[in-house]
Protein backbone atom coordinates (compact mmCIF):
# COMPACT_ATOMS: atom_id res chain seq x y z
CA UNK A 1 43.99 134.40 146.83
CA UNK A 2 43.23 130.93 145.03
CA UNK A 3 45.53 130.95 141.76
CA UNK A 4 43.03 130.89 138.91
CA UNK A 5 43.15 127.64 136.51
CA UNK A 6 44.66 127.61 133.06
CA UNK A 7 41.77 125.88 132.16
CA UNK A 8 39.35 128.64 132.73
CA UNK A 9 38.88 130.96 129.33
CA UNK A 10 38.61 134.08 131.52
CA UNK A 11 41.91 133.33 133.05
CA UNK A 12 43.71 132.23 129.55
CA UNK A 13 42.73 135.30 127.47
CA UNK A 14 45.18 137.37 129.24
CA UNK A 15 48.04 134.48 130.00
CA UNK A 16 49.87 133.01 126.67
CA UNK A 17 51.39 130.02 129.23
CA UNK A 18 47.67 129.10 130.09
CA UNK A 19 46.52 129.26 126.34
CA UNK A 20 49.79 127.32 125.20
CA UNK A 21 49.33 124.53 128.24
CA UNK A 22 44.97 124.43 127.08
CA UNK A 23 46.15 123.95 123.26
CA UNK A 24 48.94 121.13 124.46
CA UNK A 25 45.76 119.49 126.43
CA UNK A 26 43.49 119.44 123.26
CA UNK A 27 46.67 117.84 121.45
CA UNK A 28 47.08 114.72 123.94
CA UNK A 29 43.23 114.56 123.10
CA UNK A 30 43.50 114.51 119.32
CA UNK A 31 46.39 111.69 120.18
CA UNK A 32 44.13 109.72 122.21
CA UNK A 33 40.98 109.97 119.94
CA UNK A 34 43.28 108.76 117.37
CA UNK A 35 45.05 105.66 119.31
CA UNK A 36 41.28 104.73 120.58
CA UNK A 37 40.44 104.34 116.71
CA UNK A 38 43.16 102.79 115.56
CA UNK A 39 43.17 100.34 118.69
CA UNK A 40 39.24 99.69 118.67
CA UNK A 41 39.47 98.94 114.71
CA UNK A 42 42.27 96.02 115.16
CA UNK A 43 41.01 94.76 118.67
CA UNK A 44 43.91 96.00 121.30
CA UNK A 45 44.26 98.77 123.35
CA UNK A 46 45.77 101.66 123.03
CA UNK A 47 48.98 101.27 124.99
CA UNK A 48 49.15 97.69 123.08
CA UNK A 49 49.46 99.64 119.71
CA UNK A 50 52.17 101.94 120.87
CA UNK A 51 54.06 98.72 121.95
CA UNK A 52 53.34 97.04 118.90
CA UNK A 53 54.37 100.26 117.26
CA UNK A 54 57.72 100.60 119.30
CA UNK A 55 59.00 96.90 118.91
CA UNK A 56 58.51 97.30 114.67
CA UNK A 57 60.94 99.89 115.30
CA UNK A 58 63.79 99.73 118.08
CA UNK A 59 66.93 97.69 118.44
CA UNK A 60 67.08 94.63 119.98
CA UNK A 61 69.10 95.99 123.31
CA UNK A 62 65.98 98.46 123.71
CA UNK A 63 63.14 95.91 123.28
CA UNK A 64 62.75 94.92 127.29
CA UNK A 65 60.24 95.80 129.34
CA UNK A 66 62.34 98.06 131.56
CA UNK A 67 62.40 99.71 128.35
CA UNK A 68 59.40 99.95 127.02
CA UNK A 69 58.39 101.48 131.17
CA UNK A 70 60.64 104.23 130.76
CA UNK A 71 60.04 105.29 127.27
CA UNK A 72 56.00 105.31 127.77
CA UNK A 73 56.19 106.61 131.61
CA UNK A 74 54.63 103.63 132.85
CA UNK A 75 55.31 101.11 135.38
CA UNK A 76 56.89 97.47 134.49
CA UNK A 77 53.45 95.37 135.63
CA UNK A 78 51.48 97.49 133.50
CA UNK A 79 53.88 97.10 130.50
CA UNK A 80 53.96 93.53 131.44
CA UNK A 81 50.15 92.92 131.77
CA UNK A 82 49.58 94.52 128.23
CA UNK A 83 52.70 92.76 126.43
CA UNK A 84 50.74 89.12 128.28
CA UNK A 85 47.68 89.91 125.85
CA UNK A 86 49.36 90.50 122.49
CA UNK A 87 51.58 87.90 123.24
CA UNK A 88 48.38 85.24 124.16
CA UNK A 89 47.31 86.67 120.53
CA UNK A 90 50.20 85.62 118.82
CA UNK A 91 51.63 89.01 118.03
CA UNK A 92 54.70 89.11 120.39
CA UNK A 93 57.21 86.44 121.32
CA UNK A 94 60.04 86.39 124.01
CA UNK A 95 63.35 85.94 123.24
CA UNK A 96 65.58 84.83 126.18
CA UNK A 97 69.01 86.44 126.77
CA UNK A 98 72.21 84.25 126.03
CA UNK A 99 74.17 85.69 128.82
CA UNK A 100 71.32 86.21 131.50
CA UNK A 101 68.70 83.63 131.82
CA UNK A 102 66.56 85.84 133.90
CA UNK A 103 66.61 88.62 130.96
CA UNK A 104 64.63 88.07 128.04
CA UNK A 105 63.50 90.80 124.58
CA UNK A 106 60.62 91.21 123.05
CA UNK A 107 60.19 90.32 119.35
CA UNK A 108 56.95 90.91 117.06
CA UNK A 109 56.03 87.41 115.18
CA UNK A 110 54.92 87.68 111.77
CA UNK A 111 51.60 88.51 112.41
CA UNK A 112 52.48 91.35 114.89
CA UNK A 113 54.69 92.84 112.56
CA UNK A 114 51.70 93.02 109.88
CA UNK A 115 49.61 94.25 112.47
CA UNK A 116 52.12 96.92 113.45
CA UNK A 117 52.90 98.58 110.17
CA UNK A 118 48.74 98.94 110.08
CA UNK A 119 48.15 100.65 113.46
CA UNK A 120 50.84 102.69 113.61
CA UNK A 121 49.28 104.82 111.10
CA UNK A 122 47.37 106.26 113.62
CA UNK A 123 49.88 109.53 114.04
CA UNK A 124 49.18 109.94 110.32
CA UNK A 125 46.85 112.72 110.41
CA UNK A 126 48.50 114.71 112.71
CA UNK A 127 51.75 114.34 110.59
CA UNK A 128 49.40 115.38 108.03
CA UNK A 129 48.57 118.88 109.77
CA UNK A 130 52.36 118.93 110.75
CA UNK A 131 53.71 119.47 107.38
CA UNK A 132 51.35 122.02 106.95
CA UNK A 133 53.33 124.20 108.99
CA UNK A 134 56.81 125.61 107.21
CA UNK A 135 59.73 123.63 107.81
CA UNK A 136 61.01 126.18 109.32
CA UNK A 137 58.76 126.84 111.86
CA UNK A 138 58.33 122.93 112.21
CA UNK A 139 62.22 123.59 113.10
CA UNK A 140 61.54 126.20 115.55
CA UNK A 141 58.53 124.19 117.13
CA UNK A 142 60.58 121.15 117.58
CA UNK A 143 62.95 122.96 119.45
CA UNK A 144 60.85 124.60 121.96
CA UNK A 145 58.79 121.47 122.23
CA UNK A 146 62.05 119.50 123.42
CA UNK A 147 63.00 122.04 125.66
CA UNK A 148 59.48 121.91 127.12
CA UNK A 149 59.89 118.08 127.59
CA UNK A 150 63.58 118.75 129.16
CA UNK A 151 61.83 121.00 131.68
CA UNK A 152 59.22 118.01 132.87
CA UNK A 153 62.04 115.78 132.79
CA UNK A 154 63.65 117.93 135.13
CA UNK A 155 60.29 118.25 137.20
CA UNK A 156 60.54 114.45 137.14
CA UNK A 157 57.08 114.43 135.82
CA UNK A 158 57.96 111.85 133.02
CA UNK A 159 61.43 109.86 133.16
CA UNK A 160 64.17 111.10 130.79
CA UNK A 161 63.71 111.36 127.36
CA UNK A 162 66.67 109.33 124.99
CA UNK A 163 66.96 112.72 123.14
CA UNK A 164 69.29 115.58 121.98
CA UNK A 165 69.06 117.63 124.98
CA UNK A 166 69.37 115.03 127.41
CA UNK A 167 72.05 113.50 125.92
CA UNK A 168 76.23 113.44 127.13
CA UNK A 169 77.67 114.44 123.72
CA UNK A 170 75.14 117.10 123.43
CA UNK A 171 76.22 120.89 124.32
CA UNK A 172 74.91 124.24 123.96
CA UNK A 173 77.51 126.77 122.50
CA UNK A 174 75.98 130.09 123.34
CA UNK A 175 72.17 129.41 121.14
CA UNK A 176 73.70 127.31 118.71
CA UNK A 177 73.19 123.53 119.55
CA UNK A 178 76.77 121.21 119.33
CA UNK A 179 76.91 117.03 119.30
CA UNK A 180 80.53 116.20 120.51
CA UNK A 181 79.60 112.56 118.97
CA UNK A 182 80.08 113.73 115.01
CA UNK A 183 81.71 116.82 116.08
CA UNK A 184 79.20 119.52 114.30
CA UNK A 185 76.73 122.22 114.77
CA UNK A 186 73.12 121.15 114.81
CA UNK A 187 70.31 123.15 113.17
CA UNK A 188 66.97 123.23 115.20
CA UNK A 189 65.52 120.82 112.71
CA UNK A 190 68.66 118.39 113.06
CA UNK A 191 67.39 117.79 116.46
CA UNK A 192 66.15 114.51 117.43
CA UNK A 193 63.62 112.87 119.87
CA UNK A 194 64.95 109.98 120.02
CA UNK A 195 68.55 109.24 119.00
CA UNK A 196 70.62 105.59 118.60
CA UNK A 197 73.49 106.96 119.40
CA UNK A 198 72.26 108.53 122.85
CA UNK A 199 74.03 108.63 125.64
CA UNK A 200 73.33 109.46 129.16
CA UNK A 201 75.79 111.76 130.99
CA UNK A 202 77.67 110.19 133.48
CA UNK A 203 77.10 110.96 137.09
CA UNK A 204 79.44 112.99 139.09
């Protein structure tokens, strides 16, 4: 017998997993409606506002295209192709690496930082609907949603994740979450996506 799809209402009203996978679907949708708008209204693309977004933000040693790849699941020539057309508009410059002259970062110019701080307001509305929720239940939610993005990591259905639970000072102590790095308990809302101080584990 043909396993019925999540997507079909029939099959969702009596599976919560189906109903929770349908509502993460119309999510990625809000997401995308959102980066279209943002990106149509300055005259990039979507993936070049996330980029745009992403250099404004991260350290220098995290601003390479091997970066960029991993952290947005996409291959190097696409990154490559998309950083060629904000750089052409004067938004992005390359900045060659002292100690390997076939390594170079990426660095917004003035304009592309100006133009950053505007689109990355896309996310603001569903920040807005967020912070509707509790804090904590925005604690609890966090949680599960980084253990749901462990699991695809795991799947290998998007690369690994620079976050909490992927991370070689992080450990579980019973349900209570523990960061060797500063030596404390974390609370579910302590949590991060994305840490500086990450580190991945070391291979055995």
């Amino acid at each position: 017998m043909a396993k019925e799809s999540t997507f079909n209402p029939e099959h969702q009203a009596t599976h919560p997993s189906s109903k929770v996978v349908a509502a993460l679907e119309r999510l990625s949708e809000a997401f995308r409606v959102l980066l279209w708008q943002e990106a149509k209204q300055y005259g990039v693309s979507p993936i070049q506002v996330q980029i745009l977004t992403y250099l404004l933000h991260y350290p220098e040693k995290l601003k390479t295209v091997t970066h960029l790849a991993a952290h947005f699941n996409m291959t190097k020539a696409t990154v490559s192709d998309a950083i060629k057309s904000i750089a052409a508009k004067g938004f992005v410059k390359r900045k060659d690496d002292v100690e390997d002259s076939r390594s170079h970062s990426l660095h917004l110019t003035r304009e592309g930082k100006t133009l950053a701080r505007k689109v990355e307001r896309f996310a603001e509305p569903m920040e807005a609907a967020v912070q509707t929720i509790p804090p904590e239940k925005q604690a609890n939610l966090l949680e599960q949603l980084l253990g749901l993005i462990q699991e695809l990591n795991q799947q290998l259905v998007i690369t690994p994740q620079r976050m909490c639970f992927n991370c070689r000072y992080y450990d579980k102590k019973g349900k209570l979450h523990y960061c060797n790095l500063v030596n404390a308990f974390l609370k579910a809302g302590d949590l991060r996506v994305d840490c500086p101080e990450f580190s991945a584990p070391k291979e055995s």
